[in-house]
PDB file of N, CA and C in Angstrom:
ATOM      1  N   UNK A   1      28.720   0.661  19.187  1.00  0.00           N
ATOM      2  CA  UNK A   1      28.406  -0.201  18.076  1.00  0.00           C
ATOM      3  C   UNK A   1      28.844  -1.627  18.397  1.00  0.00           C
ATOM      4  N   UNK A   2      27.888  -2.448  18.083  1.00  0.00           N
ATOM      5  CA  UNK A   2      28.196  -4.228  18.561  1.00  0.00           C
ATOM      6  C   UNK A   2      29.360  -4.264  17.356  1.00  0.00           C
ATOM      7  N   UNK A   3      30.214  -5.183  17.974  1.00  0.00           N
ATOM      8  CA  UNK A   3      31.546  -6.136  17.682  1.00  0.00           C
ATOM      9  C   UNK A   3      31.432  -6.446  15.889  1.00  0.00           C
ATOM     10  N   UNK A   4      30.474  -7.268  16.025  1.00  0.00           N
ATOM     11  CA  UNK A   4      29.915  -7.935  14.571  1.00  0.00           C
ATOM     12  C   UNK A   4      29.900  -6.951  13.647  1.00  0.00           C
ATOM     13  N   UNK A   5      29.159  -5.843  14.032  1.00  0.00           N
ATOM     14  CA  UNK A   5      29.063  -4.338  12.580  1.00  0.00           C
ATOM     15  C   UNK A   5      30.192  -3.852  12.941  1.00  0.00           C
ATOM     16  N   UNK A   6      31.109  -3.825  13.642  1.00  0.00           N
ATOM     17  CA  UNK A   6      32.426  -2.837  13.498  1.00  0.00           C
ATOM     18  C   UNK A   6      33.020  -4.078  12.382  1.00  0.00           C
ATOM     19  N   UNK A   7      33.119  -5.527  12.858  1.00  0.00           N
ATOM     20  CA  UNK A   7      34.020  -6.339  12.103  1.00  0.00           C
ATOM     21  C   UNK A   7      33.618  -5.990  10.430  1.00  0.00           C
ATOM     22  N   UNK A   8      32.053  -5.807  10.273  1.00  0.00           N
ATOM     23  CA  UNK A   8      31.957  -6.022   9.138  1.00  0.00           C
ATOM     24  C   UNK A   8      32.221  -4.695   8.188  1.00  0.00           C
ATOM     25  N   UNK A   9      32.197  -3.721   9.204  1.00  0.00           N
ATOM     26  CA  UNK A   9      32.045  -2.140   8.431  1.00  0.00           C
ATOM     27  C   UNK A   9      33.748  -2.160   7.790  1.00  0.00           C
ATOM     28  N   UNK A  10      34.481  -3.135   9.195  1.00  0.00           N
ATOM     29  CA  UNK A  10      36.081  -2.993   8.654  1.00  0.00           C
ATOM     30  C   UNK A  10      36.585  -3.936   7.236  1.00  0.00           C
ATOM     31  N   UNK A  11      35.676  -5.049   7.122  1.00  0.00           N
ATOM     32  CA  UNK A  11      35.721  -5.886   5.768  1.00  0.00           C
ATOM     33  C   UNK A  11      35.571  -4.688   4.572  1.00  0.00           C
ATOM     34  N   UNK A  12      34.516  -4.067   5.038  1.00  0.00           N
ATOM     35  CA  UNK A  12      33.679  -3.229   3.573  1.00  0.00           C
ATOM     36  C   UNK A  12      34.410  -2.278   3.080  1.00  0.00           C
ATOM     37  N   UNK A  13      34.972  -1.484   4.855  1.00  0.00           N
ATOM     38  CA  UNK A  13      36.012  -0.442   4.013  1.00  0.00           C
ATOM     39  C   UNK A  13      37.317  -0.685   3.256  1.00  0.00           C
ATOM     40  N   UNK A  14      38.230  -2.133   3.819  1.00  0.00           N
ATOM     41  CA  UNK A  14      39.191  -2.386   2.938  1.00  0.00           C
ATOM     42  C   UNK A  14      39.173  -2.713   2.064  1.00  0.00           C
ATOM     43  N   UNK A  15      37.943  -3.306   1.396  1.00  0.00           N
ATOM     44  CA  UNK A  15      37.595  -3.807   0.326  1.00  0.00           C
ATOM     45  C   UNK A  15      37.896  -3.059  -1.100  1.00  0.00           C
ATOM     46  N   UNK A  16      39.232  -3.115  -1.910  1.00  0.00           N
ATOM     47  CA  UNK A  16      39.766  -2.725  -3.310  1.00  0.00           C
ATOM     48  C   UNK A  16      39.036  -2.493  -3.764  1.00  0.00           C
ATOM     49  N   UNK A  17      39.697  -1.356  -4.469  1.00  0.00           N
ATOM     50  CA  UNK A  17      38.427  -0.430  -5.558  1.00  0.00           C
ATOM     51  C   UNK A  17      37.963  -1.528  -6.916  1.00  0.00           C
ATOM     52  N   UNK A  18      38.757  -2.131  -7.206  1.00  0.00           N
ATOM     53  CA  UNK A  18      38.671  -3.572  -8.175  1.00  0.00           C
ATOM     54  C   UNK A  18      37.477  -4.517  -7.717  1.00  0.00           C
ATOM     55  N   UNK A  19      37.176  -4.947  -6.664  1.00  0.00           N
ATOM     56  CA  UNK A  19      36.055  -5.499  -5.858  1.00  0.00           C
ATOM     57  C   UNK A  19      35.249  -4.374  -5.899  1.00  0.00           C
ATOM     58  N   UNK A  20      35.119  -3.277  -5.810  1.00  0.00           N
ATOM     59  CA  UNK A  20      33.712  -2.328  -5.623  1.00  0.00           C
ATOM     60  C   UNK A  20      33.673  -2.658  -6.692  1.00  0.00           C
ATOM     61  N   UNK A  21      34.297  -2.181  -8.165  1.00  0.00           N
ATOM     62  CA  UNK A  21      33.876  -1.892  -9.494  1.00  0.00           C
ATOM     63  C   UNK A  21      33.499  -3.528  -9.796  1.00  0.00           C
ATOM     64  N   UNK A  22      33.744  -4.251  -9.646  1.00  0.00           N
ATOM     65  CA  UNK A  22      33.431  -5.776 -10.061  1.00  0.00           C
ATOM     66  C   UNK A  22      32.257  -6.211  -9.383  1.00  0.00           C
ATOM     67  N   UNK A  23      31.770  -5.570  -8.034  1.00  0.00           N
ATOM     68  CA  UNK A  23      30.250  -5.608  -7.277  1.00  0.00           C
ATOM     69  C   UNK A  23      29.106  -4.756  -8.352  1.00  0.00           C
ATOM     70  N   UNK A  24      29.416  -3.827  -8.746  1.00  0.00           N
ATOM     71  CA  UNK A  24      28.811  -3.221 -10.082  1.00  0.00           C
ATOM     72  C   UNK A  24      28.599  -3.379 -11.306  1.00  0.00           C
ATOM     73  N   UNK A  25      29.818  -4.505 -11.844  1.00  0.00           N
ATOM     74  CA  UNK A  25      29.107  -4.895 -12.975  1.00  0.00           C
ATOM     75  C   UNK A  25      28.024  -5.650 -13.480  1.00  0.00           C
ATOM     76  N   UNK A  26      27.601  -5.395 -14.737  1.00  0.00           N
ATOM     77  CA  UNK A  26      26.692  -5.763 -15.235  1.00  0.00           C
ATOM     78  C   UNK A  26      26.584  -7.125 -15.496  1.00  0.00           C
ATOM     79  N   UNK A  27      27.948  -7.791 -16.253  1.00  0.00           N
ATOM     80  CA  UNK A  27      28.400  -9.114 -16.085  1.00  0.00           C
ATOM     81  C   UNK A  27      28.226 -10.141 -15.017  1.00  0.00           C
ATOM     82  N   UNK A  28      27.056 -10.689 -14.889  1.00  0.00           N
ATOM     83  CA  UNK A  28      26.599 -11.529 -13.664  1.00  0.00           C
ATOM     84  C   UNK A  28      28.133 -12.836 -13.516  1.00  0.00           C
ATOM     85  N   UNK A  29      28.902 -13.182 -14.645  1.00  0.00           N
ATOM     86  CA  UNK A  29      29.747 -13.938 -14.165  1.00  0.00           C
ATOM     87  C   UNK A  29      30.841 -12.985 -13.020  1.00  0.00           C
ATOM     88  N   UNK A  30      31.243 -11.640 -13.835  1.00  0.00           N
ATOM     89  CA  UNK A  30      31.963 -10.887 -13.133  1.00  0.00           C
ATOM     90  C   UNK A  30      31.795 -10.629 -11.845  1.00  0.00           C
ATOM     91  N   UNK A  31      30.272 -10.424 -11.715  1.00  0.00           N
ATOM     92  CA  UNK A  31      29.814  -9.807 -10.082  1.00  0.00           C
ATOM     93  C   UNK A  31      29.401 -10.970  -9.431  1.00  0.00           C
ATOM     94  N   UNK A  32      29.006 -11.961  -9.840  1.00  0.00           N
ATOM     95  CA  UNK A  32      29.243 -13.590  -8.954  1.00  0.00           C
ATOM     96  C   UNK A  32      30.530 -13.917  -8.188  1.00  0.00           C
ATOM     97  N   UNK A  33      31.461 -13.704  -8.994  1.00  0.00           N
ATOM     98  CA  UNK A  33      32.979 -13.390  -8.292  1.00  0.00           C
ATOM     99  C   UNK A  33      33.255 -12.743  -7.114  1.00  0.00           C
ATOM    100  N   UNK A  34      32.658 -11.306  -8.051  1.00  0.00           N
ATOM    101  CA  UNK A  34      33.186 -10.624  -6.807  1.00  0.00           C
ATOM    102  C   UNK A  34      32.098 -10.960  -5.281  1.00  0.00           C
ATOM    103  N   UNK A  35      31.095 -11.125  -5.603  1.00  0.00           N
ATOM    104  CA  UNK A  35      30.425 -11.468  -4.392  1.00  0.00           C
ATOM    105  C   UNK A  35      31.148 -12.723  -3.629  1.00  0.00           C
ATOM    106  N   UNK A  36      31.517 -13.717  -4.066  1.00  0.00           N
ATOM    107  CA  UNK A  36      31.854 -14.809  -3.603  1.00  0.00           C
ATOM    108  C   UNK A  36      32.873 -13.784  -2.753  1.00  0.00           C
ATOM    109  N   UNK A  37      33.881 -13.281  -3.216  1.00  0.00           N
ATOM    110  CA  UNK A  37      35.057 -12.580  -2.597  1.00  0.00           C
ATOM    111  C   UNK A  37      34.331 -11.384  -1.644  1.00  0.00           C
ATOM    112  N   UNK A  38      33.927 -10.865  -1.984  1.00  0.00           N
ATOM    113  CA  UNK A  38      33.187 -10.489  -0.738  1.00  0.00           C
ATOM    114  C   UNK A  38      33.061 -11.302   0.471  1.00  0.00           C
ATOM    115  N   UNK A  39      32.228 -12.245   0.625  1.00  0.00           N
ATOM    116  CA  UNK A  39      31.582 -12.995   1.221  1.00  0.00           C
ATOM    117  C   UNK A  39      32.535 -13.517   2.060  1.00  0.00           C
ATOM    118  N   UNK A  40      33.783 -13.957   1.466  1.00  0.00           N
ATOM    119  CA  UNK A  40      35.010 -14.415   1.894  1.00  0.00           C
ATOM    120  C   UNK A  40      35.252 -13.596   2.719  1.00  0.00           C
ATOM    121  N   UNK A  41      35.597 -12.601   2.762  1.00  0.00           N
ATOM    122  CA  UNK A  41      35.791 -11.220   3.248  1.00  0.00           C
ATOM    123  C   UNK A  41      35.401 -10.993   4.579  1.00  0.00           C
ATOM    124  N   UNK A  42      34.196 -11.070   4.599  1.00  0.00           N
ATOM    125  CA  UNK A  42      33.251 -11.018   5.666  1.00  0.00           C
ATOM    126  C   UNK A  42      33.242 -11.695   6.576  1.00  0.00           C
ATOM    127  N   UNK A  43      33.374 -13.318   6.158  1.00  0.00           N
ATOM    128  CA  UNK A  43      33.631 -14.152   7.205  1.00  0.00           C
ATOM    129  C   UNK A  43      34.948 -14.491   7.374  1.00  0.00           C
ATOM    130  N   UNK A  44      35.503 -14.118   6.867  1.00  0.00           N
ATOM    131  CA  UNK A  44      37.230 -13.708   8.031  1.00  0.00           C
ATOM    132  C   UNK A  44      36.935 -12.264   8.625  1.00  0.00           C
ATOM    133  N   UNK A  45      36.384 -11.733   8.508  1.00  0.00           N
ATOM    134  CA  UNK A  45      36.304 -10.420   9.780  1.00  0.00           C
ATOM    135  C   UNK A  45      35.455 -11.083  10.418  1.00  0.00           C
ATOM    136  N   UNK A  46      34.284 -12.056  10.392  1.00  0.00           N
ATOM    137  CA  UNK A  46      33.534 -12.569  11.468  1.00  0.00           C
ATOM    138  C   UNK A  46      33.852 -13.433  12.267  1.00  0.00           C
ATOM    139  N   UNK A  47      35.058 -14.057  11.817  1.00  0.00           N
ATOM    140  CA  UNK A  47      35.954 -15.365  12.782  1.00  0.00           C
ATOM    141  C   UNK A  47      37.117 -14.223  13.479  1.00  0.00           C
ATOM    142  N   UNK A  48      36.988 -12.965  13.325  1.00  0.00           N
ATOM    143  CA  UNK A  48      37.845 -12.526  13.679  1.00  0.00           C
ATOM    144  C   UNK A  48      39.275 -12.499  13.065  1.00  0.00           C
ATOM    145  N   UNK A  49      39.633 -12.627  12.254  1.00  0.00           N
ATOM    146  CA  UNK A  49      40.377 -12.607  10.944  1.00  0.00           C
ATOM    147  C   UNK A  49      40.775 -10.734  10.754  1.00  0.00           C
ATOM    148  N   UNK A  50      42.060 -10.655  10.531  1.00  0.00           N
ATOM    149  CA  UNK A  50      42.135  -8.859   9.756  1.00  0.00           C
ATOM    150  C   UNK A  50      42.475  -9.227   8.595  1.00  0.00           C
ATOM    151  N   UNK A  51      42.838 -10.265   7.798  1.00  0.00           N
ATOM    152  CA  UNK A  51      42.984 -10.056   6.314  1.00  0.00           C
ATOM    153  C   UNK A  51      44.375  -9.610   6.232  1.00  0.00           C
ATOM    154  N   UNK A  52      45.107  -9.869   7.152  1.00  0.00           N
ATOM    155  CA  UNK A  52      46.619  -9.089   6.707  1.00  0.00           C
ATOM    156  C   UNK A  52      47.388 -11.098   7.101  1.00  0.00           C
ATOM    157  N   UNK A  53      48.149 -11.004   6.391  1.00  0.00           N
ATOM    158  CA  UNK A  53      48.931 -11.923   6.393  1.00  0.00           C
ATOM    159  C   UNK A  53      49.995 -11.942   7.664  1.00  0.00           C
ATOM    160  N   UNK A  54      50.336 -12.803   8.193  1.00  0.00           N
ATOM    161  CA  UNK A  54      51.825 -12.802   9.680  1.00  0.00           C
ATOM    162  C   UNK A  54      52.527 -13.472   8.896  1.00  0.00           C
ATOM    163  N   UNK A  55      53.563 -13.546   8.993  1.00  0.00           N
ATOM    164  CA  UNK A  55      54.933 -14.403   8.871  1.00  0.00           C
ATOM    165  C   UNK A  55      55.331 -15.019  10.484  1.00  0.00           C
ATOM    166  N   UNK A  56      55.576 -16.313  10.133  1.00  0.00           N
ATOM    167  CA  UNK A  56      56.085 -16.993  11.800  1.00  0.00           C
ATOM    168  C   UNK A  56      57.080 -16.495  11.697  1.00  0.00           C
TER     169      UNK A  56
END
C-alpha cells in the first residue's frame, strides 16, 4: 500500500468517536466543524505529522 493511504487510513482510524458522531450530524454548522477537523487531520498525516504531541 502507497505511503499517502497508509498516512491517511492512520488519520481516519484515530479519529475520536466525538469527530465520527459530529461527521454525522445533521447540523451542517456541527458537521462543518467537524470536517474542518478532519481535514486538519489529514494534512498532518500528509506532512507526515502523528498527531501526538513531544515535549523538548
Amino acid at each position: 500500500m502507497d505511503e499517502k493511504i497508509q498516512s491517511l487510513l492512520h488519520a481516519l482510524e484515530r479519529a475520536p468517536q466525538w469527530l465520527r458522531n459530529e461527521l454525522a450530524s445533521k447540523d451542517a454548522g456541527v458537521r462543518s466543524s467537524a470536517e474542518e477537523t478532519m481535514a486538519t487531520m489529514i494534512a498532518n498525516a500528509l506532512d507526515g505529522g502523528t498527531g501526538h504531541s513531544t515535549k523538548d
